[in-house]
Protein backbone atom coordinates (compact mmCIF):
# COMPACT_ATOMS: atom_id res chain seq x y z
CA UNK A 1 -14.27 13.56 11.72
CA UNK A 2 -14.13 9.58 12.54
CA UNK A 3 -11.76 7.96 9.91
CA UNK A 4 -14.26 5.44 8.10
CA UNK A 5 -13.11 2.04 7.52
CA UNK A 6 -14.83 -0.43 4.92
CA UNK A 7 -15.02 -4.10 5.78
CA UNK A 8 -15.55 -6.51 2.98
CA UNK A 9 -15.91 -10.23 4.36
CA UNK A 10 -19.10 -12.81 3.25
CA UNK A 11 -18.30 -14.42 7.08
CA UNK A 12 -20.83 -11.68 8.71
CA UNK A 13 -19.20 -12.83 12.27
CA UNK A 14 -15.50 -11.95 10.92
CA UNK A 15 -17.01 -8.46 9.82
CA UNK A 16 -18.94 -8.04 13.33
CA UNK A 17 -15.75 -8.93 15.09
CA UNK A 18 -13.42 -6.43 13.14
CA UNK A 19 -16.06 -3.77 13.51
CA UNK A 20 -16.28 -4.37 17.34
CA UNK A 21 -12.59 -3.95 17.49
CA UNK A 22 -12.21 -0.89 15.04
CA UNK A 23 -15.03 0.80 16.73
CA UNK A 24 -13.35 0.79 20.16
CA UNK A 25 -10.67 2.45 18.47
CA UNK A 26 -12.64 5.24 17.34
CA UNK A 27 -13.45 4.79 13.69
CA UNK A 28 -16.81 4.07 11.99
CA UNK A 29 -16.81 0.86 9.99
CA UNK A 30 -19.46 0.47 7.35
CA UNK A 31 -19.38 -3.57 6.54
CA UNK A 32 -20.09 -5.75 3.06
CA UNK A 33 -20.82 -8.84 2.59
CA UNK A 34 -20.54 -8.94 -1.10
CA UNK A 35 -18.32 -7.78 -3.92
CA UNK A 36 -21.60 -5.63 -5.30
CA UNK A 37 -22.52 -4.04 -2.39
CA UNK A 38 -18.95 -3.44 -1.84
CA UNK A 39 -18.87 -1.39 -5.28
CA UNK A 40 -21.30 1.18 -4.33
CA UNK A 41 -19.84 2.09 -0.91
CA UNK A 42 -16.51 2.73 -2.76
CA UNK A 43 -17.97 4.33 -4.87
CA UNK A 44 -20.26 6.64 -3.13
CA UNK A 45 -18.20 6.75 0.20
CA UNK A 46 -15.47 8.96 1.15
CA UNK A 47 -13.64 6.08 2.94
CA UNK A 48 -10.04 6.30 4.84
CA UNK A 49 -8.86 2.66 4.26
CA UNK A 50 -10.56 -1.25 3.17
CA UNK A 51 -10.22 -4.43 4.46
CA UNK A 52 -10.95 -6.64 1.64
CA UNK A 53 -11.55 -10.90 2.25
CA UNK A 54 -10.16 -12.27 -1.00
CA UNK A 55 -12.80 -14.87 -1.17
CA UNK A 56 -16.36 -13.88 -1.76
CA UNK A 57 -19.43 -15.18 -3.74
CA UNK A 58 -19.60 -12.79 -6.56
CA UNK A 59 -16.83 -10.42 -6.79
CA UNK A 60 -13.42 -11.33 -5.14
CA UNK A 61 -11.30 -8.62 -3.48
CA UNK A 62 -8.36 -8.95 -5.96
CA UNK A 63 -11.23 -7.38 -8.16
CA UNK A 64 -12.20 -4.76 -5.86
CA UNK A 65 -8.64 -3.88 -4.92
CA UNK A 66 -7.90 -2.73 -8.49
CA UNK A 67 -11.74 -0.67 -8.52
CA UNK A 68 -10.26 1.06 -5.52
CA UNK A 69 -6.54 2.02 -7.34
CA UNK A 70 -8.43 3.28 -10.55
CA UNK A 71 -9.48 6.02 -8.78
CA UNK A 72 -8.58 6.34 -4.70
CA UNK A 73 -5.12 6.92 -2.75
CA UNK A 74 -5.98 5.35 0.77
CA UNK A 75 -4.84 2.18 2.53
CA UNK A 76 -6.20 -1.47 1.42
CA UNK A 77 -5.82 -4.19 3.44
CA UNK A 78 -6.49 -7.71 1.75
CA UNK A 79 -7.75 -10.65 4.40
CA UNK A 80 -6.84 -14.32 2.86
CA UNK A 81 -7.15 -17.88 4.23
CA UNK A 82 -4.68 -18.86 1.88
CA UNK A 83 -0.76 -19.32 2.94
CA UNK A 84 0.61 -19.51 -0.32
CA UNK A 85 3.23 -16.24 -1.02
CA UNK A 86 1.91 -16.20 -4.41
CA UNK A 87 -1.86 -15.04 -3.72
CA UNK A 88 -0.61 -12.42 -1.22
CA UNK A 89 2.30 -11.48 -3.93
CA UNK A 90 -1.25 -10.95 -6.13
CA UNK A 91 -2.45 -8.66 -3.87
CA UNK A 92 0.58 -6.40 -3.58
CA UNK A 93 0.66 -5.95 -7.35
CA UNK A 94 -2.42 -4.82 -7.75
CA UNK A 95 -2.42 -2.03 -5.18
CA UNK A 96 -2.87 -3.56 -1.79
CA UNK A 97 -0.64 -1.72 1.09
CA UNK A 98 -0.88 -5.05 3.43
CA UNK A 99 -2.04 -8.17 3.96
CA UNK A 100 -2.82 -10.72 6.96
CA UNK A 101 -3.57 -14.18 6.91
CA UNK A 102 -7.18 -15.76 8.50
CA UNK A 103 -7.68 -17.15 11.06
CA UNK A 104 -6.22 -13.59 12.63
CA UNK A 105 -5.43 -11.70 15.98
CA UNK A 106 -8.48 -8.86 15.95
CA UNK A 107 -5.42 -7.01 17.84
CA UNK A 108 -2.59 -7.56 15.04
CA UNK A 109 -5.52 -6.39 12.53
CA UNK A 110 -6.36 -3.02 14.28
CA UNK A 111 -2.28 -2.42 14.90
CA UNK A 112 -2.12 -2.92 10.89
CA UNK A 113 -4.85 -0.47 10.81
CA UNK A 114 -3.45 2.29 12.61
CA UNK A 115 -0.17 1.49 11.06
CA UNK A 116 -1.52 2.43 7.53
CA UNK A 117 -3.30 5.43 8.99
CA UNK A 118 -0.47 6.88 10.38
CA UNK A 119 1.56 5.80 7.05
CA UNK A 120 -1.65 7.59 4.68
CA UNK A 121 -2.21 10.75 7.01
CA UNK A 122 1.24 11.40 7.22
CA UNK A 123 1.45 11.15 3.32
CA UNK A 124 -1.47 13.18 2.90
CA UNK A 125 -0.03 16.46 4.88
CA UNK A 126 1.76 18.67 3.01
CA UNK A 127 5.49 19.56 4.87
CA UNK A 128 6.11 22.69 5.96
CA UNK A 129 9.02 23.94 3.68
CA UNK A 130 9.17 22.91 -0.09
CA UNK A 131 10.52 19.53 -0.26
CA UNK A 132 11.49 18.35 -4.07
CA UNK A 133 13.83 15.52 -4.92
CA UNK A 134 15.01 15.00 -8.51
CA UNK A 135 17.09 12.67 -9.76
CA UNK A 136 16.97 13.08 -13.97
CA UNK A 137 14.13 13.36 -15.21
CA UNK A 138 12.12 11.57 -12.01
CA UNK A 139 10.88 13.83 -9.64
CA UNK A 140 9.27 13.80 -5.93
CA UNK A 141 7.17 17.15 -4.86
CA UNK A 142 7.14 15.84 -1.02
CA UNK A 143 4.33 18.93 -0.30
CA UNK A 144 2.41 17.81 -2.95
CA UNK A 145 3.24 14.06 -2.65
CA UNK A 146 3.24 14.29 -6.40
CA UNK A 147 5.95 12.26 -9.04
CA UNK A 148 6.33 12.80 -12.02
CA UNK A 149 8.83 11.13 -15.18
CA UNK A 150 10.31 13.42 -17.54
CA UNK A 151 6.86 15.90 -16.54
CA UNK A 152 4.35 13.22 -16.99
CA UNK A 153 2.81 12.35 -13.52
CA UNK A 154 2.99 9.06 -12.39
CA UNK A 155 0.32 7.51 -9.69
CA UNK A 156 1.67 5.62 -6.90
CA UNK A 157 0.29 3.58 -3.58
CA UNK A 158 1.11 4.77 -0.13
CA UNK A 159 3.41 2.54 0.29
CA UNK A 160 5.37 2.27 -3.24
CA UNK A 161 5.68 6.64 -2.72
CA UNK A 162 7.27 6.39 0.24
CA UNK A 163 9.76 3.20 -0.70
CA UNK A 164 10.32 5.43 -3.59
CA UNK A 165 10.86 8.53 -1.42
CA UNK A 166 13.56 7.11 0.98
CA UNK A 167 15.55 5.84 -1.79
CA UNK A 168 15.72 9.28 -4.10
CA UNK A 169 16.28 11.12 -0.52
CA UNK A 170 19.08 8.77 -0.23
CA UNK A 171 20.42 8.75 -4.07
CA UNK A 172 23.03 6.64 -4.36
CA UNK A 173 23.04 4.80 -1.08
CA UNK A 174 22.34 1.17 -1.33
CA UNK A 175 19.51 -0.15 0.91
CA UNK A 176 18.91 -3.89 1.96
CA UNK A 177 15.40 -5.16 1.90
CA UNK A 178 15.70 -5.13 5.43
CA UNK A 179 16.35 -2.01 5.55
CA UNK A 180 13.64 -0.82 3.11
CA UNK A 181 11.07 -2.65 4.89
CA UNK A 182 12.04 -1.77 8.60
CA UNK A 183 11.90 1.77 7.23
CA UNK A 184 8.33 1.63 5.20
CA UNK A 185 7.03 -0.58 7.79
CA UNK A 186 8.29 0.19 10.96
CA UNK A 187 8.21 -3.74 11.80
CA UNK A 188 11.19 -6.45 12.01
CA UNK A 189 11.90 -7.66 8.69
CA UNK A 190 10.84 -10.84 8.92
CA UNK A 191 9.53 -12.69 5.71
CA UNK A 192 10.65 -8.97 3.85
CA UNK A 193 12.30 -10.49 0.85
CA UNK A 194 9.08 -10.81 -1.43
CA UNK A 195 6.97 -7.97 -0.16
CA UNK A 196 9.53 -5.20 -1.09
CA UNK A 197 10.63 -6.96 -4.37
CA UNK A 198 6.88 -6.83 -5.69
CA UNK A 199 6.83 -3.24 -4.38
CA UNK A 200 9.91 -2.53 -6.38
CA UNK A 201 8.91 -3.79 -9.10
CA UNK A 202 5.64 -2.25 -9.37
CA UNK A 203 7.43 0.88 -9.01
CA UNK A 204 9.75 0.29 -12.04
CA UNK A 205 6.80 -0.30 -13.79
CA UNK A 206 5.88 2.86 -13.04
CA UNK A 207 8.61 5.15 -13.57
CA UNK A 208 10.98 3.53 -15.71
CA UNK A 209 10.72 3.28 -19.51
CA UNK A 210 11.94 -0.22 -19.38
CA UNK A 211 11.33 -1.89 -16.17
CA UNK A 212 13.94 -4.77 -17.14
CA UNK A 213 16.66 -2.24 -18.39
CA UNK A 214 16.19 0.25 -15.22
CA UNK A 215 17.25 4.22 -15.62
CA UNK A 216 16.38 5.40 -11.97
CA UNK A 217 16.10 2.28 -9.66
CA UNK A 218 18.73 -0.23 -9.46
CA UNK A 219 19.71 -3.51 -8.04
CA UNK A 220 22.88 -4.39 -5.98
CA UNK A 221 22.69 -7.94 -6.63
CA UNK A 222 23.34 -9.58 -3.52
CA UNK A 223 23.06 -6.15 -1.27
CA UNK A 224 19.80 -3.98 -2.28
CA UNK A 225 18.01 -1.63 -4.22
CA UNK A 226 19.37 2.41 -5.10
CA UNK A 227 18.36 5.40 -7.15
CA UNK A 228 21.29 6.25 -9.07
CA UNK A 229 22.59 9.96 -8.88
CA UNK A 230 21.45 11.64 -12.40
């Protein structure tokens, strides 16, 4: 089955472009050039990641970002003209897995693809032998990709799972944020500081009772981030 991919951009040539590209690559693209219209195929498409233009004439894709997390798991990629850190830091805390900057490389947008394809399908197949990490009361079920706080489950993106993930695997060793984002990314840590410290956050919010008094996931000021051993 071809992994469908959702293109939300009011520029029609930006979404004919990125279809062109994703479409040599194998994938059906099904393309939006509104917020509305961009409601109904989430909702009534089974889609395998969304490209979302922040900017458009009715409903922006900040908006349509958190539609997605309310009820759907896979990849969303947010497409900005603006530079600022603090409009891309928007879109990580509201669910996005990635973003990338207009004017863009069609090439660096379809590597991004595949790189959060790889990242979701991996974290959709269940592993061969029972995999559960614990630490306390937080635990991972890597078959089921499930975690869960003191048995209540707790919904995370792609991306804040696996961040998660590497640190309870590791419980007690201190990573860097270059270390954490080489890892989750599989990309040269360049800019890393604010991406992973969003993602970090989010996930205290998350899993932690309170977020600014931490149980599970700590900081090493001036080294990294750890799950303590519980």
């Amino acid at each position: 089955m071809k992994r469908k991919i959702l293109i939300v951009d009011d520029e029609q040539a930006i979404a004919d472009l990125v279809e062109v590209y994703l479409s040599n690559e194998g994938m059906e693209v099904l393309k939006c050039y509104n917020g509305k219209d961009a409601l109904d195929c989430i909702r009534k498409e089974e889609l395998s990641l969304a490209i979302l233009d922040v900017m458009l004439p009715d409903i922006d894709g900040y908006k349509l970002c958190q539609e997605i997390r309310k009820e759907h798991f896979y990849p969303v990629i947010m497409l900005t003209a603006r530079t600022e850190d603090t409009d891309k830091i928007l879109g990580l805390t509201i669910g996005a897995d990635d973003y990338i900057t207009k004017p863009f490389n069609p090439l660096e947008l379809v590597a991004r693809v595949n790189s959060q394809m790889r990242r979701y399908t991996k974290l959709g197949n269940a592993a061969e032998s029972s995999k559960v990490f614990q630490s306390g009361g937080l635990a991972i079920n890597d078959d089921l990709k499930s975690v869960s706080v003191d048995g209540e489950a707790v919904r995370l993106t792609p991306i804040e799972y696996n961040i998660l993930l590497l640190l309870v695997k590791n419980q007690g060793k201190v990573f860097s944020i270059n270390q954490i984002y080489e890892s989750i990314w599989n990309e040269d840590a360049i800019g890393a500081d604010n991406t992973v410290a969003v993602h970090i956050r989010h996930i205290r919010e998350k899993i932690e009772i309170n977020a600014k008094e931490p149980r599970y996931l700590k900081v090493v000021w001036g080294i990294g981030y750890k799950v303590e051993k519980l």
